[in-house]
Protein backbone atom coordinates (compact mmCIF):
# COMPACT_ATOMS: atom_id res chain seq x y z
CA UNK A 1 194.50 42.19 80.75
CA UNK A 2 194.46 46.25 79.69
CA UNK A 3 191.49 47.31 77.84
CA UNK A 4 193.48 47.47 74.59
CA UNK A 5 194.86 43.76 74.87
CA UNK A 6 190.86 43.14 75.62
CA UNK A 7 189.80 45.42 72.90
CA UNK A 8 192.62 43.47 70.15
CA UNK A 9 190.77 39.86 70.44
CA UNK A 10 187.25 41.96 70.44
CA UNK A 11 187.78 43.55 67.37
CA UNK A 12 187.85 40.52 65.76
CA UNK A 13 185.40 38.82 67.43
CA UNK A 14 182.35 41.51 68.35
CA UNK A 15 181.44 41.92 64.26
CA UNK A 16 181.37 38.13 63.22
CA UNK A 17 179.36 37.68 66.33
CA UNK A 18 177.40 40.45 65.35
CA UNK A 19 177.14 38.83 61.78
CA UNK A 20 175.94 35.36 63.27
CA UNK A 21 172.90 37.07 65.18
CA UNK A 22 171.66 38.86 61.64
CA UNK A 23 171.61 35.44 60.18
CA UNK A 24 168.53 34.60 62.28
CA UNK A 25 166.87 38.20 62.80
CA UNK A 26 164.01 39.53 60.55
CA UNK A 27 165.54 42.46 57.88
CA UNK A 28 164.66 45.58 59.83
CA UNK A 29 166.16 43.77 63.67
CA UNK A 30 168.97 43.24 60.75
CA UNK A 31 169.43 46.88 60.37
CA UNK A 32 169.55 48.01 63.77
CA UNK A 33 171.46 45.51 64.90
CA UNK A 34 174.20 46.43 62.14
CA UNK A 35 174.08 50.08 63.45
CA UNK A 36 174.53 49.06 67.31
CA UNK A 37 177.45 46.57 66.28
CA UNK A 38 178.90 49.20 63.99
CA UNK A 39 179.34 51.56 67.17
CA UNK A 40 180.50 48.94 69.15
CA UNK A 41 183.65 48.45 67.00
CA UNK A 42 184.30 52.19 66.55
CA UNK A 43 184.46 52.05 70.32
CA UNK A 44 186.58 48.96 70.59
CA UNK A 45 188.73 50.78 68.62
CA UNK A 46 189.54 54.07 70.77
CA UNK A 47 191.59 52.11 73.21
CA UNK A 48 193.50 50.28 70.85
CA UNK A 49 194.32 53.69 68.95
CA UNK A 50 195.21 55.85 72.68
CA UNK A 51 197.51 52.73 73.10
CA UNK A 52 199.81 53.33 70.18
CA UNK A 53 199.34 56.54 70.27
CA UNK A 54 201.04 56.70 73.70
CA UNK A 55 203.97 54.54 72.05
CA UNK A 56 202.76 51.30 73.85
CA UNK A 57 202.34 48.26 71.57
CA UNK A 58 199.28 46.54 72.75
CA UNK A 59 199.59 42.24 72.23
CA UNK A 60 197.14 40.03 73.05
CA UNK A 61 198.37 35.80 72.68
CA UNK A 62 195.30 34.01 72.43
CA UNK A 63 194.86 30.42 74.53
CA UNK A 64 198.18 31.37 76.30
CA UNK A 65 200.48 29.78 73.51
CA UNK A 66 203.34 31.67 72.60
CA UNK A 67 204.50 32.31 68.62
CA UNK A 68 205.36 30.21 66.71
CA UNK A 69 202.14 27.92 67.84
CA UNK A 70 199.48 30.17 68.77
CA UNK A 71 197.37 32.96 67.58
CA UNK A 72 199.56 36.67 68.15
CA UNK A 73 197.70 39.42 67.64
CA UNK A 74 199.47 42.91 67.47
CA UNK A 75 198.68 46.84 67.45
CA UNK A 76 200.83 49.03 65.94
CA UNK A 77 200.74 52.16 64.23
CA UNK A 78 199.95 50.87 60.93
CA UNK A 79 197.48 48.53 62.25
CA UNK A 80 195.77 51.64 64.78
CA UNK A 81 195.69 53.69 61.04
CA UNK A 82 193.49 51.28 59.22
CA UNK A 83 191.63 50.00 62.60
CA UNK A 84 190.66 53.95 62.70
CA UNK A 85 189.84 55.02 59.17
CA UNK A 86 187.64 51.39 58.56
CA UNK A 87 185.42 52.56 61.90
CA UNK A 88 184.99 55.86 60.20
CA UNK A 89 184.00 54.52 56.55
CA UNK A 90 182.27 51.11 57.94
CA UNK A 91 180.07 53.46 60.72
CA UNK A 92 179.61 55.89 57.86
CA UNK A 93 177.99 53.12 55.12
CA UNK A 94 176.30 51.05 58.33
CA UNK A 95 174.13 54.22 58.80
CA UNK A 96 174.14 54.77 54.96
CA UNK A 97 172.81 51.51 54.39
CA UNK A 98 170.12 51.28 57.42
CA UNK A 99 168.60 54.28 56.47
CA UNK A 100 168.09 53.40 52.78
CA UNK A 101 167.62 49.79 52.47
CA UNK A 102 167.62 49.34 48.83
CA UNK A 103 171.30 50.41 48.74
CA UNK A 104 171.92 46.80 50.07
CA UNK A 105 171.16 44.82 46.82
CA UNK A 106 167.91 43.17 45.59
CA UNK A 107 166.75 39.77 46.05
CA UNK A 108 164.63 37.67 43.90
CA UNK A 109 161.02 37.08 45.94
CA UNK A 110 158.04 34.76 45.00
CA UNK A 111 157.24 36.88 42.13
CA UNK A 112 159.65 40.10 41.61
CA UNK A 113 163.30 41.08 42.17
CA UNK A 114 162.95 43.10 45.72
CA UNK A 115 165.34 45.76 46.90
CA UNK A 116 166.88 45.51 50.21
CA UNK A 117 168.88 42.63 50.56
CA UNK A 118 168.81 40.73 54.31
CA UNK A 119 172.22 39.07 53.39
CA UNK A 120 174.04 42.19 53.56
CA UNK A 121 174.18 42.76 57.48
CA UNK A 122 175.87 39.21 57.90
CA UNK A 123 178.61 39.24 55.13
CA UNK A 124 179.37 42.78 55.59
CA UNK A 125 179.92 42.24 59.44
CA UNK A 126 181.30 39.55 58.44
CA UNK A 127 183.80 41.01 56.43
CA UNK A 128 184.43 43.76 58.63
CA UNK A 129 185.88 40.95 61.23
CA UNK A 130 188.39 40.35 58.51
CA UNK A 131 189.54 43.40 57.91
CA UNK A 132 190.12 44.13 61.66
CA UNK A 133 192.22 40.46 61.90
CA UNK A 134 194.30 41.29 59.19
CA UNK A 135 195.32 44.78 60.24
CA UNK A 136 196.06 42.93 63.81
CA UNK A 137 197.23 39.27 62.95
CA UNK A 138 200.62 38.87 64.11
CA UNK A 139 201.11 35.46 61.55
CA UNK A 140 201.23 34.72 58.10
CA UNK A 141 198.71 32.07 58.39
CA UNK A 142 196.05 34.14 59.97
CA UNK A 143 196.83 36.79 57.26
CA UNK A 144 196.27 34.19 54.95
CA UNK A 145 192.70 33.09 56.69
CA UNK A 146 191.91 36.62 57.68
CA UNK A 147 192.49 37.79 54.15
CA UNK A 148 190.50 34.78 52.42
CA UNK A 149 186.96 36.13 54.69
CA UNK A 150 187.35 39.37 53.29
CA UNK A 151 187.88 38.28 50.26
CA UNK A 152 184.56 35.47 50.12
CA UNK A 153 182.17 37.56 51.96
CA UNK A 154 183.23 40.70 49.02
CA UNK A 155 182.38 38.27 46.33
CA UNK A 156 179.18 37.69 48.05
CA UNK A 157 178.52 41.25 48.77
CA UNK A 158 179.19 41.98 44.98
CA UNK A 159 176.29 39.11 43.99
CA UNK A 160 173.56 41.03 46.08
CA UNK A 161 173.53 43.37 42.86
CA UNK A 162 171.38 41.12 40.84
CA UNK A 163 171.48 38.80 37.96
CA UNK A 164 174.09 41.51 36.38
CA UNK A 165 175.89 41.09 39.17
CA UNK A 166 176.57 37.51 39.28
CA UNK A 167 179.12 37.02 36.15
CA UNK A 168 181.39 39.86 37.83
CA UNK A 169 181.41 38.42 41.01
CA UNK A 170 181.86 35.01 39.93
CA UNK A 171 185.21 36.35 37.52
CA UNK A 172 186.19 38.29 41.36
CA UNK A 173 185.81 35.01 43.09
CA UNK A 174 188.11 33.33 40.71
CA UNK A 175 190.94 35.79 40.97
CA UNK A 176 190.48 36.23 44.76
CA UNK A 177 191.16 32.21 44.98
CA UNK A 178 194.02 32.14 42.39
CA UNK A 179 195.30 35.15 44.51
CA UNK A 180 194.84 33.21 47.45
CA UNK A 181 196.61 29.72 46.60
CA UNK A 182 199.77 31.98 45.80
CA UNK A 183 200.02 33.92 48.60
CA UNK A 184 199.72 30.58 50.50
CA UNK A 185 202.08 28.98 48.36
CA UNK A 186 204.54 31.29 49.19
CA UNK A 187 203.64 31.44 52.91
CA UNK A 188 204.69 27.46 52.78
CA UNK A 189 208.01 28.14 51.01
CA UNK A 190 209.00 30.74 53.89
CA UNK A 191 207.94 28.28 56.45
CA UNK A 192 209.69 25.36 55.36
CA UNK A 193 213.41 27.99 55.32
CA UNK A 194 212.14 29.62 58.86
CA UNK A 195 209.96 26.82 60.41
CA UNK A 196 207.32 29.64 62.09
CA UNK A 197 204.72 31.90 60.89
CA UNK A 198 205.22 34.52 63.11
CA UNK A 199 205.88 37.99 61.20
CA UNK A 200 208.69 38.76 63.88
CA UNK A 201 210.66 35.20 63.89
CA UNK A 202 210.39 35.34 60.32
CA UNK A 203 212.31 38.16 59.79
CA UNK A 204 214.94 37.19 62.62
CA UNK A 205 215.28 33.69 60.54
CA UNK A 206 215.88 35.39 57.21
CA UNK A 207 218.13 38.07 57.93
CA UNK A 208 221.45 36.00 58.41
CA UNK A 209 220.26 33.84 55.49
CA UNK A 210 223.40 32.66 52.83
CA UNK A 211 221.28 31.88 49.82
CA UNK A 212 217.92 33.75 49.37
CA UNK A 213 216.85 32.14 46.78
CA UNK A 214 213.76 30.14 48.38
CA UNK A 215 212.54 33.11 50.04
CA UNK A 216 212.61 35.48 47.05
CA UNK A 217 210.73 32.97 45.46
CA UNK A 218 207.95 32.94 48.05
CA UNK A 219 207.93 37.16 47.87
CA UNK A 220 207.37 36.63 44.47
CA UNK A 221 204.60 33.82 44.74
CA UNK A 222 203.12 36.03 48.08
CA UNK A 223 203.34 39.52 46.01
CA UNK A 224 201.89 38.70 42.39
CA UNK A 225 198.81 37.01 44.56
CA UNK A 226 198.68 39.80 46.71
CA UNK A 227 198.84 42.20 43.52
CA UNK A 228 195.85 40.10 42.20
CA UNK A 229 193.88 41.29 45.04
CA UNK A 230 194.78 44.94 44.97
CA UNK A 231 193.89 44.39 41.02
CA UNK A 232 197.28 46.54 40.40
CA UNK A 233 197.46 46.48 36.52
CA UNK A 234 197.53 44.54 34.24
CA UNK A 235 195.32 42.00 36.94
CA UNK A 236 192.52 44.61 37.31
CA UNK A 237 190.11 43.33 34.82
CA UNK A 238 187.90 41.92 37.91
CA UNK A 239 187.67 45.22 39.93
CA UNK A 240 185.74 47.67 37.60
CA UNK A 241 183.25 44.99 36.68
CA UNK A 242 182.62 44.35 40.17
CA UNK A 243 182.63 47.32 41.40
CA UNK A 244 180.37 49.25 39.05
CA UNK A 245 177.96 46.15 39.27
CA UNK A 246 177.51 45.86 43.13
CA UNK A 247 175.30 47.75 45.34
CA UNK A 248 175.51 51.21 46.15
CA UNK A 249 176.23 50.21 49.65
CA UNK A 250 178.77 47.87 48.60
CA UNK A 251 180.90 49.83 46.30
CA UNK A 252 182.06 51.80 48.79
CA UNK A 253 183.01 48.97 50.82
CA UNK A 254 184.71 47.16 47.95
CA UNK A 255 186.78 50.14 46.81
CA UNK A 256 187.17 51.75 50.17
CA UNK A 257 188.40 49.16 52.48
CA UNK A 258 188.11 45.62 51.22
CA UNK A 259 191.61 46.34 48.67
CA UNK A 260 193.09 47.87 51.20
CA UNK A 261 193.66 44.53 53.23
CA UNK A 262 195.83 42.94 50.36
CA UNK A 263 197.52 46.34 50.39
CA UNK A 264 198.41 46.03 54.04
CA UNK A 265 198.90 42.70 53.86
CA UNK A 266 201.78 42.90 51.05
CA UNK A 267 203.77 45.65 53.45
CA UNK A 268 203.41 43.07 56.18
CA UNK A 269 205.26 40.59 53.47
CA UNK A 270 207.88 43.12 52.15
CA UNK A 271 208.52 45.30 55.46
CA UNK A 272 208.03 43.64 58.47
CA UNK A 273 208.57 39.76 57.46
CA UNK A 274 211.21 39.32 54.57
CA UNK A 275 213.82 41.52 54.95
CA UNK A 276 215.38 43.15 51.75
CA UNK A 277 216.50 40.50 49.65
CA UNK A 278 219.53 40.31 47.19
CA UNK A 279 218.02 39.81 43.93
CA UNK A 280 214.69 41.71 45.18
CA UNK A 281 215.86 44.67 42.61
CA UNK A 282 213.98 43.25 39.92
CA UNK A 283 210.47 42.71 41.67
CA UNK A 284 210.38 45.85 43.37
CA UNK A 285 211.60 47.66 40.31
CA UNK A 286 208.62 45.66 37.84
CA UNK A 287 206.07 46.82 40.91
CA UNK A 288 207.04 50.31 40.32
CA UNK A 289 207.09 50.01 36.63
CA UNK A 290 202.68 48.84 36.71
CA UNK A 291 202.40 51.34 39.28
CA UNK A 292 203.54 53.92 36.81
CA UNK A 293 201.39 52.26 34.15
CA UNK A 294 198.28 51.55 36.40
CA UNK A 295 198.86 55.68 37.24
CA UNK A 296 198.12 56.56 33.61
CA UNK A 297 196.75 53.75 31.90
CA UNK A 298 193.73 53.83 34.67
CA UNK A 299 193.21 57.91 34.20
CA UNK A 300 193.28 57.36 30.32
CA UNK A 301 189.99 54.65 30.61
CA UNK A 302 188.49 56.64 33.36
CA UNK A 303 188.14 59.67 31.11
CA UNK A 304 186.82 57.68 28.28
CA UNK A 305 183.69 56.31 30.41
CA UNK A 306 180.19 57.62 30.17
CA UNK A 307 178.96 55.67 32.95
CA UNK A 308 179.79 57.64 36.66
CA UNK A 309 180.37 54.05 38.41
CA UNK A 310 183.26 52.79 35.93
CA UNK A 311 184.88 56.05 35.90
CA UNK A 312 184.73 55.69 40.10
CA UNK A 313 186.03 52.20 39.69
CA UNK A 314 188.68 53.15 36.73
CA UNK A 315 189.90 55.85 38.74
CA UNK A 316 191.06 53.68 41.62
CA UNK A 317 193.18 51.49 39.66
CA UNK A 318 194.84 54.64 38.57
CA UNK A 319 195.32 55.60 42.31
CA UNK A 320 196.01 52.20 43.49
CA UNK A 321 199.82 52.57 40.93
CA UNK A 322 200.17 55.45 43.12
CA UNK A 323 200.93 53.03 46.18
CA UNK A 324 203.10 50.67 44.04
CA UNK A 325 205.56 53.54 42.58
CA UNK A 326 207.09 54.05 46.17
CA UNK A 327 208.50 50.28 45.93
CA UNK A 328 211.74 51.14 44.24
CA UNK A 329 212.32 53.17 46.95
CA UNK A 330 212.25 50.51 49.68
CA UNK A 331 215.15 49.30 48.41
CA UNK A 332 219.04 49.48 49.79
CA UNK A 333 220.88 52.23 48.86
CA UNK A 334 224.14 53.93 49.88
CA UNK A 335 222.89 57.04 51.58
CA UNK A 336 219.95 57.55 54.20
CA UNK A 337 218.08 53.99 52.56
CA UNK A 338 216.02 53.69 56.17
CA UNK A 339 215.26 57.21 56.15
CA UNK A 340 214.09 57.01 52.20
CA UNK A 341 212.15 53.99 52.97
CA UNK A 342 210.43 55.51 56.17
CA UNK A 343 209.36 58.19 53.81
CA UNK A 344 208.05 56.50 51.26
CA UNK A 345 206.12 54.01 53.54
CA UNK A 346 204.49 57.25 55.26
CA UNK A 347 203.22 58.12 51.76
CA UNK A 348 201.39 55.13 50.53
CA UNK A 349 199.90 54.76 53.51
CA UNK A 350 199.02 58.42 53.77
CA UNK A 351 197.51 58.35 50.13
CA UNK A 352 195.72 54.79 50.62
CA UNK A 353 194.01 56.15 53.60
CA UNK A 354 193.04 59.40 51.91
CA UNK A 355 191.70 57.02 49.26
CA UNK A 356 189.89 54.93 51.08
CA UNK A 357 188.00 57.59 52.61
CA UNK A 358 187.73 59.82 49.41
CA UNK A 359 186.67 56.89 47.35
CA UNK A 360 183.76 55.80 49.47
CA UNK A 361 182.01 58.99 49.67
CA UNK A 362 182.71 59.44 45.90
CA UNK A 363 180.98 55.72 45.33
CA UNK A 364 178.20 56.14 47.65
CA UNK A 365 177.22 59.39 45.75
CA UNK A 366 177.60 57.13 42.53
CA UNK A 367 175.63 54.45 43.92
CA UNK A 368 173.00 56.95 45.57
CA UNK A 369 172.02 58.87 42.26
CA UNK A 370 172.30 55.83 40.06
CA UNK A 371 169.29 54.06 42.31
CA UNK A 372 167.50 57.37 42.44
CA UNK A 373 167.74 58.13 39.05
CA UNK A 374 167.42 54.68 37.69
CA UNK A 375 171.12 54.96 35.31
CA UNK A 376 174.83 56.09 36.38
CA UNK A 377 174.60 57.45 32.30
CA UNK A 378 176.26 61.37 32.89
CA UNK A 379 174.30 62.25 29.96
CA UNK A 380 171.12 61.13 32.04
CA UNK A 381 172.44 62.64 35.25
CA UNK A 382 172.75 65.98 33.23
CA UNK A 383 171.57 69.06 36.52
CA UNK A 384 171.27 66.39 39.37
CA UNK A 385 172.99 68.65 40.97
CA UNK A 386 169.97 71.49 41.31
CA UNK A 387 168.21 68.67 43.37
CA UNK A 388 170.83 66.95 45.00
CA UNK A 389 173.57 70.54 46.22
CA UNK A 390 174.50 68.44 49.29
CA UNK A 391 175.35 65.32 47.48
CA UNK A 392 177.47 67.60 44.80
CA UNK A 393 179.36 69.54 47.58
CA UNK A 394 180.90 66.12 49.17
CA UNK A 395 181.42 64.85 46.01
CA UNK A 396 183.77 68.14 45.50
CA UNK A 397 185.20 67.66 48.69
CA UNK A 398 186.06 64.08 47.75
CA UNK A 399 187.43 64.98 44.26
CA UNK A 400 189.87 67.06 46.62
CA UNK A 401 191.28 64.01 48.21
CA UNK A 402 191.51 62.10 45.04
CA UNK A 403 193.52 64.73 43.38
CA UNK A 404 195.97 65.50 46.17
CA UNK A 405 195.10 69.03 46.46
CA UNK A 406 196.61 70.69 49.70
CA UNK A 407 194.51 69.84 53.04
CA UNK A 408 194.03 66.58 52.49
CA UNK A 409 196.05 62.99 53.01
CA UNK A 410 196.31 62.70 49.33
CA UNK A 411 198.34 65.68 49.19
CA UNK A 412 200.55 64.48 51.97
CA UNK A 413 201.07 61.47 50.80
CA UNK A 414 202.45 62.91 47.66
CA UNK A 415 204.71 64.93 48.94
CA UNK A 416 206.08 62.29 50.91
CA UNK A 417 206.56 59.93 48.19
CA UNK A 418 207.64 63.21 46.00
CA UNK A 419 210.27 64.15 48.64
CA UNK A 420 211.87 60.31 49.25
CA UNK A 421 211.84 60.26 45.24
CA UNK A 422 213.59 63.78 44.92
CA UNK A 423 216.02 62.08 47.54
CA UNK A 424 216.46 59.05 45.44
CA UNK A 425 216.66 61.13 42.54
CA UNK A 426 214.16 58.79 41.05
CA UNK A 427 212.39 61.83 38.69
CA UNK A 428 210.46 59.45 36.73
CA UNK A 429 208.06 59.35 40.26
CA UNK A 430 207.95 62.93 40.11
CA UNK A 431 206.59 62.62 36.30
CA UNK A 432 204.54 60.39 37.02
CA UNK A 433 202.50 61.56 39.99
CA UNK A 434 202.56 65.13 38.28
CA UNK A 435 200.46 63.76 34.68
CA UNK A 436 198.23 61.23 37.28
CA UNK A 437 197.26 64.65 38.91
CA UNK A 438 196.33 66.55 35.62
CA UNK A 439 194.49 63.38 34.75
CA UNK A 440 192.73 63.11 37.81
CA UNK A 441 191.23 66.33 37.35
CA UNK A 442 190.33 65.41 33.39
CA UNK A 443 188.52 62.70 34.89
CA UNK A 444 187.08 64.19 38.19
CA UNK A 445 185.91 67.00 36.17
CA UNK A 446 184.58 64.79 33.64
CA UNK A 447 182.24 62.88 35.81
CA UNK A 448 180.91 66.11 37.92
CA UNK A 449 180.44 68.22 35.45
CA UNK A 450 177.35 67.34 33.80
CA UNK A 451 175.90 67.42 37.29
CA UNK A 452 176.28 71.11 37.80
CA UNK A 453 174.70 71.89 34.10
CA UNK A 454 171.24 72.61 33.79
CA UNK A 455 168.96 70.60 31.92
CA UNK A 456 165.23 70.22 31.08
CA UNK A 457 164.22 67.67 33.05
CA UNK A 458 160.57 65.57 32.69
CA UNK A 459 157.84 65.89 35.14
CA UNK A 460 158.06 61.54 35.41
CA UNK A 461 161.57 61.94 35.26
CA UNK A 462 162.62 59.89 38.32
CA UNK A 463 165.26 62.85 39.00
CA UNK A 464 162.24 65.30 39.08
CA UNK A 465 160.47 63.21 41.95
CA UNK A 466 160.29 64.80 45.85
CA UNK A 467 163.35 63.89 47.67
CA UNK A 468 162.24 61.74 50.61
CA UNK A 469 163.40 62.44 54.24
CA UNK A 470 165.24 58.91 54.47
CA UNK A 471 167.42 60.32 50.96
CA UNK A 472 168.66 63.69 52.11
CA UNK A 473 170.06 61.57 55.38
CA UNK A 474 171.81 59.38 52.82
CA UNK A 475 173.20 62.54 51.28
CA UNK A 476 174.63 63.36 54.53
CA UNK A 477 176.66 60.25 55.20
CA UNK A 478 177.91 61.17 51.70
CA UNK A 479 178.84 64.71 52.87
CA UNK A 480 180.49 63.06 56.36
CA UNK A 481 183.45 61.16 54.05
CA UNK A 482 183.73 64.34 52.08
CA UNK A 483 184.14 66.73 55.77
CA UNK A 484 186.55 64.05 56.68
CA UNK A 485 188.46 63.74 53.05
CA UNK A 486 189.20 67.75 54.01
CA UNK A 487 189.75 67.40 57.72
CA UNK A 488 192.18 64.15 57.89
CA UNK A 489 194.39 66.09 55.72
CA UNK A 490 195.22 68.17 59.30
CA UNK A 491 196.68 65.33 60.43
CA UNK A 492 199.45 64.24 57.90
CA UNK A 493 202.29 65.33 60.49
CA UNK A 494 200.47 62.85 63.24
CA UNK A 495 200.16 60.11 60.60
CA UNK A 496 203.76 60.00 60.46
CA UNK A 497 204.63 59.87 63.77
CA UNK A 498 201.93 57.14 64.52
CA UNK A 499 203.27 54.67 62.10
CA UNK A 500 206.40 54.71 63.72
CA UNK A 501 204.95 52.95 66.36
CA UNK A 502 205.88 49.27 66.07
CA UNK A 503 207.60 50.18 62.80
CA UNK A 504 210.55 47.16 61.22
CA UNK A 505 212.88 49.84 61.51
């Protein structure tokens, strides 16, 4: 066994370990023990990533059964992508969230609500282990169960908030278990016209297939559960709710990386397992129709918030319809289709990776002024930025990635998607992306703004109080993601190349 076959099963493995130990530790133990296991997986990760990088495509078959019966787990360059940019967010917010406790939630003691919740370590661990299975799992049905701990232990992570808290994470748990049962409803129908799970077999099975009627009907089932998940629009009622209500700490995890595993998930479904169907047309076509509408209906409600968390968690369902107008594209066509569809896979990946790092800095800063200052109200956060310069320069550096400005992913990503469209000669994209990025910068502008004016600000004014030691290191895991929004934009050619590794075509 290699050390990236090792490193595939460990990856999985090392962080819910990690998250059964901080069940029985005391809270600060908790904390460092987060930190150490944090590292640990960034580390686990470097061999898996030199191993597609050199073109090899590290497997690992757990128990020595082959596919269809046992567990396959796979690294490839999609999978190294998301394995690499979750170490640098999840180390990022580990530190983030060790160094200032009360970003973790509050919990309700013998007499008070306390900040600093001790059942953040476990579930976030806990759903870091999920996210690493589902970028590697091989099978729909460990997609399915890899998916499902991501998606209990966010729900949890969203009810550490508080008694707020608890009514959006309870409306989040419902859709993530409606999501669920559809996704394995279609998983069932593809089995019972394949008879295996196995991504690879799948597609094999299908591909000679007379009538496709049965499978289209599972994509369908699989992708409107999936798109529940994601909260594409018009199902994003649950993410703003539960986004803007969770912990600082969380927030970032919730908007960075935990949508992110539906969204790799669904190009699993559509790319890798189930072939391109006749009579797919229509689904791919109604995908890139709510992209289009997430794109501007999200920017519209993110510029009409006066709270900084909503018009975080509004601005990601616009960006999320970014990743869903490259769909249409996917589909058959006459001339260069593989080429088209390479092209604009290497976009939405390139922008949901931008996003995810972009998004998390942008959230922690968010999170980090609303619990210093007491309110995420911009009229209350009105100068912050006198006392806080660090914090303000990553959140620029952030805004950069979320527009799509040149030197970062976002941009790349764009162009990519921009260029297959142009191809396609699909201009409504080109619209499209061109008004989300004038309304991106509405918005962006809108919510940093009124933290560069001056303002008179009260002696007892929480905002006027000595920033402690233990808050100007928060500001710099803040400032990391926004060095890194700028600096992964170097390596858009590189992204390419790397998710040809292990690629359907």
């Amino acid at each position: 066994m290699t050390l990236a076959q090792f490193s595939l099963g460990a990856l999985a493995l090392v962080p819910l370990l990690g998250a059964a130990l901080t069940m029985v530790l005391p809270h600060p133990a908790r904390r460092a023990l987060g930190v150490v296991t944090s590292l640990l997986i960034a580390g686990l990760t470097v061999p898996v990533m030199i191993s597609v990088i050199s073109g090899e495509l590290p497997e690992l078959v757990l128990g020595g059964f082959e596919a269809p019966l046992g567990i396959h787990l796979r690294g490839d360059g999609l999978a190294a992508v998301f394995l690499g940019v979750t170490s640098l967010v999840g180390v990022t917010i580990t530190g983030y969230a060790a160094v200032l406790p009360k970003s973790t939630g509050t919990y309700l003691s013998s007499t008070a609500w306390v900040p600093g919740h001790p059942g953040f370590w476990p579930l976030w661990l806990g759903c870091w282990s999920g996210l690493n299975a589902v970028y590697l799992s091989g099978d729909l049905f460990n997609l399915y169960v890899s998916l499902e701990l991501v998606g209990l232990t966010a729900v949890a992570l969203v009810a550490l908030g508080g008694r707020s808290s608890w009514e959006p994470a309870l409306r989040y748990l419902f859709i993530a278990v409606l999501g669920s049962l559809m996704f394995l409803a279609g998983v069932g129908l593809l089995v019972s016209v394949t008879g295996t799970l196995d991504l690879q077999q799948t597609r094999g099975e299908l591909e000679g297939l007379e009538d496709p009627t049965l499978p289209l009907l599972a994509l369908t089932l699989m992708t409107v559960g999936l798109a529940m998940k994601v909260a594409l629009l018009p199902m994003h009622r649950w993410l703003v709710p539960a986004h803007s209500a969770a912990p600082s700490a969380v927030s970032p995890i919730l908007s960075g990386l935990v949508i992110k595993a539906a969204m790799v998930v669904m190009l699993r479904c559509w790319l890798w397992a189930v072939p391109v169907l006749q009579g797919s047309e229509w689904l791919a076509w109604m995908l890139g129709a709510l992209g289009a509408a997430g794109v501007l209906i999200g920017s519209v409600l993110a510029l009409r918030q006066d709270r900084l968390k909503p018009l975080v968690a509004y601005s990601t369902v616009a960006q999320i319809g970014y990743w869903f107008l490259a769909f249409p594209l996917l589909l058959p066509g006459e001339n260069d289709a593989a080429q088209l569809a390479s092209g604009a896979y290497g976009g939405v990946v390139a922008m949901a990776v931008g996003h995810a790092i972009a998004k998390a800095g942008l959230f922690t800063a968010a999170g980090f002024l609303k619990d210093r200052c007491g309110t995420d109200e911009m009229s209350a956060l009105r100068g912050a930025g006198a006392h806080h310069p660090v914090l303000i320069l990553a959140m620029g550096m952030c805004a950069v990635g979320l527009l799509g400005l040149p030197i970062s992913l976002g941009f790349s990503g764009k162009w990519q998607l921009a260029t297959a469209a142009v191809a396609a000669e699909h201009w409504w994209v080109i619209l499209v992306v061109a008004a989300g990025t004038l309304l991106s910068a509405a918005y962006m502008l809108r919510g940093i703004a009124p933290l560069l004016l001056q303002a008179e600000i009260a002696e007892d004014a929480p905002a006027a109080s000595p920033v402690s030691v233990r808050e100007r290191v928060g500001e710099i895991a803040v400032l990391v993601l926004g060095v890194a929004t700028i600096c992964t934009g170097l390596l858009g050619a590189g992204l390419s190349d790397l998710l040809e590794v292990g690629s359907w075509w």
